[in-house]
C-alpha atoms as a PDB file:
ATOM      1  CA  UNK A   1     102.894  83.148 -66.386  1.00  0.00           C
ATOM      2  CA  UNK A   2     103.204  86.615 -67.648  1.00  0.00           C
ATOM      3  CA  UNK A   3     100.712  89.214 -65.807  1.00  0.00           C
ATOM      4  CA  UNK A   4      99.429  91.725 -68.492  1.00  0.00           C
ATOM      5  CA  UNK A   5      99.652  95.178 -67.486  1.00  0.00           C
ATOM      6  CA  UNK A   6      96.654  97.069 -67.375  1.00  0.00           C
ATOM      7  CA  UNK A   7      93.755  94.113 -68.827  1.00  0.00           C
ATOM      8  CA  UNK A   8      94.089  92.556 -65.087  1.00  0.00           C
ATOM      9  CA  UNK A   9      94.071  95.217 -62.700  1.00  0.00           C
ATOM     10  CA  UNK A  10      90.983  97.149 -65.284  1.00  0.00           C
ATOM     11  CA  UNK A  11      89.402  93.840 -65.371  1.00  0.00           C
ATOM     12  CA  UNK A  12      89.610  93.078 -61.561  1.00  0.00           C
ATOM     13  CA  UNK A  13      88.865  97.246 -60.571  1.00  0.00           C
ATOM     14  CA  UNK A  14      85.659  96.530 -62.888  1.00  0.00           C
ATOM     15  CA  UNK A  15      85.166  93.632 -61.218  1.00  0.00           C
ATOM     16  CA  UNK A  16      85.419  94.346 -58.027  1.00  0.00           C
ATOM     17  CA  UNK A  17      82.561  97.217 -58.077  1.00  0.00           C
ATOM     18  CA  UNK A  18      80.277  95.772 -59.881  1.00  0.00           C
ATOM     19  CA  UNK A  19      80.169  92.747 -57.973  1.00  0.00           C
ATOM     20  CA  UNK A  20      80.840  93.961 -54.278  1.00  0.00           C
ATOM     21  CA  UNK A  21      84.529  92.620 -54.425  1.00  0.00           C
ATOM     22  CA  UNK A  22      83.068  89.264 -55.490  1.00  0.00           C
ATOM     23  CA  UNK A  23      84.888  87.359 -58.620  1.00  0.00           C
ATOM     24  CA  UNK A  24      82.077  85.809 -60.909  1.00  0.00           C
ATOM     25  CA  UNK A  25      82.343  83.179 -62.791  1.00  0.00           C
ATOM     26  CA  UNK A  26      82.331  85.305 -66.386  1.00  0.00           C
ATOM     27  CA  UNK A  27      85.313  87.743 -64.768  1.00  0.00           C
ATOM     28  CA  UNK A  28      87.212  84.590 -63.886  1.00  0.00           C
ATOM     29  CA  UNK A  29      86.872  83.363 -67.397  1.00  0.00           C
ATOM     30  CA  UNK A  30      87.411  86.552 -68.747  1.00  0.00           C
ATOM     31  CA  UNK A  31      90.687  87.060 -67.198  1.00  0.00           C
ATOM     32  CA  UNK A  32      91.848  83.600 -67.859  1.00  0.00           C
ATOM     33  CA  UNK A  33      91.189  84.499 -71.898  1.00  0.00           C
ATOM     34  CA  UNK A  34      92.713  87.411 -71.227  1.00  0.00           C
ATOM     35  CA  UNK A  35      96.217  85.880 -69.856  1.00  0.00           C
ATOM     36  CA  UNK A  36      96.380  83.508 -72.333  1.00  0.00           C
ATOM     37  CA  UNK A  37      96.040  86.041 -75.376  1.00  0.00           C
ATOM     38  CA  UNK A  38      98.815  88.027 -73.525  1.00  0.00           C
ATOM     39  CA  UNK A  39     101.392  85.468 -73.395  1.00  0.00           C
ATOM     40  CA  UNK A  40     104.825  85.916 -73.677  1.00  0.00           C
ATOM     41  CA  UNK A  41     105.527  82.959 -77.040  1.00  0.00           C
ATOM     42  CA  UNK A  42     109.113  82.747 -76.108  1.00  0.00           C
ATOM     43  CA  UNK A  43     107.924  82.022 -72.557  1.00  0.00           C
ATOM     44  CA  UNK A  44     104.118  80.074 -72.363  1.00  0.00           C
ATOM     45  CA  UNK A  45     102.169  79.455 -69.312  1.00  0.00           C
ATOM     46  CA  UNK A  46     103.188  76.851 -67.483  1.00  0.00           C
ATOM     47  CA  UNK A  47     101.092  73.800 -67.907  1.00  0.00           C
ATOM     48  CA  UNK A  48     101.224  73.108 -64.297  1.00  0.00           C
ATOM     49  CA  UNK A  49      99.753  76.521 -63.183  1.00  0.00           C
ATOM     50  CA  UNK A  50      97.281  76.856 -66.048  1.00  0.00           C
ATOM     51  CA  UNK A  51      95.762  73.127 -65.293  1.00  0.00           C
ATOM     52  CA  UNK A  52      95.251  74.717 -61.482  1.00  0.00           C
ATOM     53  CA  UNK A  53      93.597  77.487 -63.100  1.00  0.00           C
ATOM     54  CA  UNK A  54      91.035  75.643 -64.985  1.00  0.00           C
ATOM     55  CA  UNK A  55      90.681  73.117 -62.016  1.00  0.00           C
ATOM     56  CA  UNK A  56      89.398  76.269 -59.995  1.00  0.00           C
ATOM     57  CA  UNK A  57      87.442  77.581 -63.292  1.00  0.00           C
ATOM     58  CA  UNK A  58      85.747  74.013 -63.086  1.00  0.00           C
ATOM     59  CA  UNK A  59      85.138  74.161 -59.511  1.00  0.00           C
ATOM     60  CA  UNK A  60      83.675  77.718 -59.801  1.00  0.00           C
ATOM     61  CA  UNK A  61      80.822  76.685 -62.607  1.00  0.00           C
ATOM     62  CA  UNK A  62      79.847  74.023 -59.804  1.00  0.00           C
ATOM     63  CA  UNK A  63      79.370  76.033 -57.194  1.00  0.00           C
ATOM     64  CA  UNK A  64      77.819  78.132 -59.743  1.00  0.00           C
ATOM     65  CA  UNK A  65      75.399  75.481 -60.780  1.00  0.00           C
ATOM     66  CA  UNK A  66      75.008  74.401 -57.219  1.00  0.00           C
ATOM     67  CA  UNK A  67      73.413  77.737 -55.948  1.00  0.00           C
ATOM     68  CA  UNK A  68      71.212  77.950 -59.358  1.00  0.00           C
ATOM     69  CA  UNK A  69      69.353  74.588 -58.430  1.00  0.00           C
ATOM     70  CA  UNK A  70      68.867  75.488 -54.634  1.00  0.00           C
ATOM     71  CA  UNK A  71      67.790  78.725 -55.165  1.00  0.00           C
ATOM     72  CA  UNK A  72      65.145  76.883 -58.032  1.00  0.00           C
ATOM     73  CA  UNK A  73      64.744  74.080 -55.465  1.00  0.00           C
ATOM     74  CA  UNK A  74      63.643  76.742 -52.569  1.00  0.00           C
ATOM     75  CA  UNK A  75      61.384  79.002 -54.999  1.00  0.00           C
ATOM     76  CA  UNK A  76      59.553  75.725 -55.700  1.00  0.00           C
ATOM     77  CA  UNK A  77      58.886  74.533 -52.441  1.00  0.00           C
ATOM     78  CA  UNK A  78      57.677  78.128 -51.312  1.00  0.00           C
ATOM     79  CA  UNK A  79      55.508  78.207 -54.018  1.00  0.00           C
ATOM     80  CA  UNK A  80      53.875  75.142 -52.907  1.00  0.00           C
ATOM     81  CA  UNK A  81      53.667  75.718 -49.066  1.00  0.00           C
ATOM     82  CA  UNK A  82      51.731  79.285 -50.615  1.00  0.00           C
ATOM     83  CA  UNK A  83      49.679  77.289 -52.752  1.00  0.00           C
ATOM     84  CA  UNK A  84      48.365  74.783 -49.891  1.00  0.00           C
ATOM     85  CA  UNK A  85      47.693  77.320 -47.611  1.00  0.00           C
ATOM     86  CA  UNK A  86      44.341  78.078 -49.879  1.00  0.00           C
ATOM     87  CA  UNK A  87      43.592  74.251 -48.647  1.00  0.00           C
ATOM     88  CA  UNK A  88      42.794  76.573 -45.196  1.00  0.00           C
ATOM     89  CA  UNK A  89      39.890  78.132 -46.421  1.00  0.00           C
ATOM     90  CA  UNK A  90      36.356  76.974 -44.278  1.00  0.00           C
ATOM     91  CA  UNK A  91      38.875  75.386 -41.795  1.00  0.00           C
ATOM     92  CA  UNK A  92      38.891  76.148 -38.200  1.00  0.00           C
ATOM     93  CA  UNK A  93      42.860  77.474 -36.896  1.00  0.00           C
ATOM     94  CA  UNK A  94      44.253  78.102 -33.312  1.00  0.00           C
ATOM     95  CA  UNK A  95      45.716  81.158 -32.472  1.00  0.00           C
ATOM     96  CA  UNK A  96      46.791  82.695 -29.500  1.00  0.00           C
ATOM     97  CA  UNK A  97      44.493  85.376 -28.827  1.00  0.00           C
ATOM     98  CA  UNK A  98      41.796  86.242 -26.305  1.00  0.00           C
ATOM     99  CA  UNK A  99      38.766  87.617 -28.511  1.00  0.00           C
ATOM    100  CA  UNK A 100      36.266  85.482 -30.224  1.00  0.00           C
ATOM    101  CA  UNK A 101      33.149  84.897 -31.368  1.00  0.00           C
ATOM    102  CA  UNK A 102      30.072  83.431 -29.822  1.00  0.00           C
ATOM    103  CA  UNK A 103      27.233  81.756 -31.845  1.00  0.00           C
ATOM    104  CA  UNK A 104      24.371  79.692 -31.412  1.00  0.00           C
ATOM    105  CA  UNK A 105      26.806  76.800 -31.196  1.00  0.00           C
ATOM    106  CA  UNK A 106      29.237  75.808 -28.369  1.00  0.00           C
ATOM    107  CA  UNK A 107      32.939  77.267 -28.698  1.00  0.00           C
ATOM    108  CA  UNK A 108      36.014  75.625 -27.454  1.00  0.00           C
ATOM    109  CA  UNK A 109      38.009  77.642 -25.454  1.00  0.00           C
ATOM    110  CA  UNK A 110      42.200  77.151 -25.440  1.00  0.00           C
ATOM    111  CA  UNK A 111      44.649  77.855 -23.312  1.00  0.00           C
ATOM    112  CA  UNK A 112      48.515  77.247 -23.963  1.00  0.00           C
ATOM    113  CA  UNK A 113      51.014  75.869 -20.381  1.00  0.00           C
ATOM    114  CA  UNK A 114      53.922  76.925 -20.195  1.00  0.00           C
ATOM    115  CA  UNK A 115      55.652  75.967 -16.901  1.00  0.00           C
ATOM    116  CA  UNK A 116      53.761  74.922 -13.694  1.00  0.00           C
ATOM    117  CA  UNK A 117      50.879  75.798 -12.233  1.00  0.00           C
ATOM    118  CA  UNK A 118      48.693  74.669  -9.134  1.00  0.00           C
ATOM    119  CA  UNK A 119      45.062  75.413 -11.041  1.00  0.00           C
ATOM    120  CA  UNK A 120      43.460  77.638 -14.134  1.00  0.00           C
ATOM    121  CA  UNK A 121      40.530  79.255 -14.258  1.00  0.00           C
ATOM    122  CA  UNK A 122      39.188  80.925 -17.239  1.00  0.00           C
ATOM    123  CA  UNK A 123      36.254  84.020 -16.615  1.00  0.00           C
ATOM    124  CA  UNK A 124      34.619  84.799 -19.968  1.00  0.00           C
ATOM    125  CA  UNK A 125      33.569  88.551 -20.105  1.00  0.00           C
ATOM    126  CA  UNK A 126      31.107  90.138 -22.445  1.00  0.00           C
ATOM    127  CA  UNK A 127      31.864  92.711 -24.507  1.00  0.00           C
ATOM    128  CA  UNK A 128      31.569  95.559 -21.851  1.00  0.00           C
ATOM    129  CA  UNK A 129      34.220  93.445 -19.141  1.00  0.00           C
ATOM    130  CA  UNK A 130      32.062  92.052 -17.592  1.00  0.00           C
ATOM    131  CA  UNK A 131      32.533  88.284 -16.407  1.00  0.00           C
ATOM    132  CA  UNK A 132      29.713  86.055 -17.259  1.00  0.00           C
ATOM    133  CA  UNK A 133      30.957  82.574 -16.832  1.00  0.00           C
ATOM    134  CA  UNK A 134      33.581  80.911 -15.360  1.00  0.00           C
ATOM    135  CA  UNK A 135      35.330  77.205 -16.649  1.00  0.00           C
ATOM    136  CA  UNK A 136      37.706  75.189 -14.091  1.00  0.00           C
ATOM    137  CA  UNK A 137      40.448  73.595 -15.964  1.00  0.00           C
ATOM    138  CA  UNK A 138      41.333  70.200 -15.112  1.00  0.00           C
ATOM    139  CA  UNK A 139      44.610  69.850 -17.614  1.00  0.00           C
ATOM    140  CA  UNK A 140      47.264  72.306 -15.652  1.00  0.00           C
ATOM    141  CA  UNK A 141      50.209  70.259 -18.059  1.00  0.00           C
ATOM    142  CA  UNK A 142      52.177  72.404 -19.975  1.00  0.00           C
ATOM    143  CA  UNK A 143      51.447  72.324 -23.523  1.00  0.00           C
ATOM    144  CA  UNK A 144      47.943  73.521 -25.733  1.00  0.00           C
ATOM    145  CA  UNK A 145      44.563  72.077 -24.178  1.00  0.00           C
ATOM    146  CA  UNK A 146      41.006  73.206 -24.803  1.00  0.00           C
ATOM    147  CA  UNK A 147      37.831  72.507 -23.009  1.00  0.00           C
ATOM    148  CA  UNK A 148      34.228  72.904 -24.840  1.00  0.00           C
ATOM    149  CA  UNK A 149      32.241  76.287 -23.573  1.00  0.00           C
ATOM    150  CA  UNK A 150      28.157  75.491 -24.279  1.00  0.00           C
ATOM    151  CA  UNK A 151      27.559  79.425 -24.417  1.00  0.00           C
ATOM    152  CA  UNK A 152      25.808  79.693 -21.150  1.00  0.00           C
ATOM    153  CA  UNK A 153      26.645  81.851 -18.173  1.00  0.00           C
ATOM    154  CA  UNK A 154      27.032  81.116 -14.477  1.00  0.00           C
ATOM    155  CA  UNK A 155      23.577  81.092 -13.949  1.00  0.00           C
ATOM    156  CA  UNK A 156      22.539  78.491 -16.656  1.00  0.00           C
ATOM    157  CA  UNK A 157      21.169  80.765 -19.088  1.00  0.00           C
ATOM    158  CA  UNK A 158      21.876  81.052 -22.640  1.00  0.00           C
ATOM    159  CA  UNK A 159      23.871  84.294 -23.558  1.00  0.00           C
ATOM    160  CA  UNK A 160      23.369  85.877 -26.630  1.00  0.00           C
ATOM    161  CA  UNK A 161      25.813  86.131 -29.685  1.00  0.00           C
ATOM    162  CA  UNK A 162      28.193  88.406 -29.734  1.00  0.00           C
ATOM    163  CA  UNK A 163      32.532  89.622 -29.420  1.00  0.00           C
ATOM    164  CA  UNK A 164      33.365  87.568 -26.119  1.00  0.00           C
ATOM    165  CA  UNK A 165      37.125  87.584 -24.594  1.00  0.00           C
ATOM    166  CA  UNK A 166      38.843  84.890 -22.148  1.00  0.00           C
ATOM    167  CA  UNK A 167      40.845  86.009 -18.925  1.00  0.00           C
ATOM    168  CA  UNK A 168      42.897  83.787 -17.532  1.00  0.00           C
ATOM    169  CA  UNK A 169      43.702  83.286 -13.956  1.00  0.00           C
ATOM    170  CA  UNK A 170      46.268  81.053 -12.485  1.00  0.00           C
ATOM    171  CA  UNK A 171      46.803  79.137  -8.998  1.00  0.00           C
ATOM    172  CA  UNK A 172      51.066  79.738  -8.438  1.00  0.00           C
ATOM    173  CA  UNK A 173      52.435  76.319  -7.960  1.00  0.00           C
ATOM    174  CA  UNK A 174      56.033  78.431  -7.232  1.00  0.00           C
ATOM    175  CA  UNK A 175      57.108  78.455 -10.327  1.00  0.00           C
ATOM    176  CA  UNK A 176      57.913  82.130 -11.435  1.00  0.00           C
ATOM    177  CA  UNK A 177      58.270  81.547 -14.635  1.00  0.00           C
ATOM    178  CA  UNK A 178      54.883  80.093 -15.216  1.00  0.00           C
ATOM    179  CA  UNK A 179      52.627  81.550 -18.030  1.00  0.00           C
ATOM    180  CA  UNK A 180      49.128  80.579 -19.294  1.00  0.00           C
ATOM    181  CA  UNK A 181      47.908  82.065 -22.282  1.00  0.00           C
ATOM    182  CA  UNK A 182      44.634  81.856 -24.019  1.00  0.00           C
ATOM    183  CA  UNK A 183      44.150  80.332 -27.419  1.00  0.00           C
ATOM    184  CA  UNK A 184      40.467  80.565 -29.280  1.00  0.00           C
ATOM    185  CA  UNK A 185      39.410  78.768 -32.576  1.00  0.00           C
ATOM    186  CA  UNK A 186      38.518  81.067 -35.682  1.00  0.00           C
ATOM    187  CA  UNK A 187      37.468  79.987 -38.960  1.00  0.00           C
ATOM    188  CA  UNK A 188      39.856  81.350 -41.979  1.00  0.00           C
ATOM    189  CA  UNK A 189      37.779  82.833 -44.517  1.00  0.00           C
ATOM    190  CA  UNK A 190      40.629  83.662 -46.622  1.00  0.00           C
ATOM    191  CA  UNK A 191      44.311  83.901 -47.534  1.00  0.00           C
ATOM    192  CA  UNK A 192      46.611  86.468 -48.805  1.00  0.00           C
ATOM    193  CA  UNK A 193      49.455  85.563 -50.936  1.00  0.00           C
ATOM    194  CA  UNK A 194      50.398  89.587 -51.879  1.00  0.00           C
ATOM    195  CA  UNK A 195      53.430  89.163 -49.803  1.00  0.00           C
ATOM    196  CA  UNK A 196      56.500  86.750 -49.374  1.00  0.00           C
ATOM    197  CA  UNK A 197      54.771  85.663 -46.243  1.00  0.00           C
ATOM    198  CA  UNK A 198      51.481  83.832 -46.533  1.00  0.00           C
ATOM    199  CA  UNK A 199      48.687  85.748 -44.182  1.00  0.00           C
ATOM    200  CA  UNK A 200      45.843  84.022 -42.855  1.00  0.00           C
ATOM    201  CA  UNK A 201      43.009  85.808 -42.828  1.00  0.00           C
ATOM    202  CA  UNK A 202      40.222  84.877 -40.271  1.00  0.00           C
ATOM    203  CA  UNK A 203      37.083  86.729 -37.971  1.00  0.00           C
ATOM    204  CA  UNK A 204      39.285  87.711 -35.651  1.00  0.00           C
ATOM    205  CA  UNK A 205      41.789  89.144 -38.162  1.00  0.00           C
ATOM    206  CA  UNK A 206      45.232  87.819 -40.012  1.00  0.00           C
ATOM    207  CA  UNK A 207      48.307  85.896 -38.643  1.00  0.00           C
ATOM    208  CA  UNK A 208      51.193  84.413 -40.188  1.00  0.00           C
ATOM    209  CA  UNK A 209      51.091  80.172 -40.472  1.00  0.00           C
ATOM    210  CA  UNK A 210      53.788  80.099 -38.409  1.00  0.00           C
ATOM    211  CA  UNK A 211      51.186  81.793 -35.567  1.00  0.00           C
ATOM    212  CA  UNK A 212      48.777  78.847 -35.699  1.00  0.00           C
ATOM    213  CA  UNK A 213      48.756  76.302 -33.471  1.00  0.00           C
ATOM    214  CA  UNK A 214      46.704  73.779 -35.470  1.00  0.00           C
ATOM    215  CA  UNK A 215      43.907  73.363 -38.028  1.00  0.00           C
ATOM    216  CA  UNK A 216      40.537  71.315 -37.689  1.00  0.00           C
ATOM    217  CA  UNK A 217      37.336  70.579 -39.911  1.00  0.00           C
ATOM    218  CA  UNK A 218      34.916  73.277 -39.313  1.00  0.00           C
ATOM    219  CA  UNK A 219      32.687  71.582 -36.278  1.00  0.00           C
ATOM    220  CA  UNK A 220      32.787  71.845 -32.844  1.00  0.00           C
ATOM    221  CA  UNK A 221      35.137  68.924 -30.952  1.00  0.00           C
ATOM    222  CA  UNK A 222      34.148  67.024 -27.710  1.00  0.00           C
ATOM    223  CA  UNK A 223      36.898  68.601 -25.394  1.00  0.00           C
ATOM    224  CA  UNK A 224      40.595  67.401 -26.085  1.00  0.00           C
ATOM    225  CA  UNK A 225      44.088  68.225 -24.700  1.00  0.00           C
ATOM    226  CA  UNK A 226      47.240  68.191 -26.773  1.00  0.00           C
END
C-alpha cells in the first residue's frame, strides 16, 4: 500500500498528543480513510493487507465496546452498594475503636484476636482514666468476640452515663506477634454519599464500610463470639 506523505505522520503527531501516544478508535479509522483516498490507481491496496486492516479496525470497536459496558457495569453496581448503605441508618455497626457510649442499657464490649494469647482482660475507665470495672474474657481465639457489660462497676453499683473507653490487657502465651484490639458497637445515625467513598456516620464519628466489622438490629445481644 502506498503511505501518503504528510496525512499519516500529521494524523499520527495529532494523535499521539492528544491521546497520550494512544491510537483511538476514530484515528484508526481516520487513517484507514485516509490511505484509501490516497491510493496509487495504477497500484491499489492489496486486498490481503487491507482485509488485516479492517480485521484489527473490527477488533478495536470490540475492545472499544467492551470497556464501555464495564465501565457502565461498575458505575451501576457502585451506585447500588451507595444506595444500600442508607439501609444502615438506626442500625448498630462494629468498629474498631476504644471510646463509647454508656446508657441506661447494657453495652457489649468487643475485642478483635489476632494471634495467641494466654488470657484478656478488659478495664473500663471513665472519662477522667480512671478504671471502674474490669471483664475476664473467656474466648482468647483469634477472631472478633464480644461479651455483654451491664454498666456497673467493680463494686456492684450502677455508673452513670457518660464517654467510657476499653483498655485491653493481655496474658503472653509466647507469641510475639499477638495483638488484641478493642471493638465497641455504635449506632449509625447517618450516611454521607458526598464522596466516591461511602462514610458512615455514627456517635463515635465516621468510618469507611470497609472499617466495619458487622451490622446488627438496634438492641442489645446476649453475649456472642464470632
Amino acid at each position: 500500500m502506498t503511505t501518503v506523505s504528510g496525512i499519516t505522520s500529521s494524523t499520527t503527531s495529532a494523535t499521539a498528543t492528544a491521546s497520550n501516544n494512544t491510537l483511538g478508535q476514530d484515528e484508526f479509522l481516520t487513517l484507514l480513510v485516509a490511505q484509501l483516498q490516497n491510493q496509487d490507481p495504477l497500484n491499489p491496496a492489496d486486498a490481503t493487507e487491507f482485509t488485516s486492516q479492517l480485521a484489527q479496525y473490527s477488533q478495536l470497536e470490540q475492545l472499544f465496546n467492551l470497556n464501555d459496558s464495564m465501565d457502565q457495569l461498575t458505575a451501576a453496581q457502585n451506585s447500588s452498594e451507595r444506595i444500600s448503605t442508607l439501609s444502615l441508618i438506626g442500625q448498630d455497626v462494629v468498629v474498631e475503636g476504644s471510646d463509647f457510649t454508656l446508657k441506661e442499657d447494657a453495652v457489649q464490649i468487643g475485642y478483635k484476636v489476632d494471634g495467641t494469647v494466654a488470657g484478656i482482660d478488659i478495664a473500663i475507665q471513665n472519662s477522667t482514666g480512671k478504671t471502674v470495672a474490669t471483664l475476664s474474657a473467656n474466648d482468647c481465639e483469634p477472631g472478633n468476640h464480644f461479651i455483654t457489660w451491664d454498666g456497673l462497676a467493680t463494686d456492684g453499683t450502677p455508673l452513670p452515663s457518660g464517654s467510657y473507653s476499653i483498655v485491653i490487657n493481655t496474658k503472653s502465651s509466647g507469641d510475639a506477634t499477638a495483638t488484641v484490639s478493642p471493638l465497641v458497637r455504635t449506632e449509625v445515625t447517618g450516611v454521607d454519599l458526598s464522596s466516591s467513598d461511602p462514610m458512615i456516620v455514627t456517635n463515635l464519628g465516621e468510618y469507611k464500610v470497609s472499617a466495619l466489622y458487622g451490622a446488627y438490629n438496634n438492641s442489645i445481644k446476649s453475649a456472642t463470639s464470632e
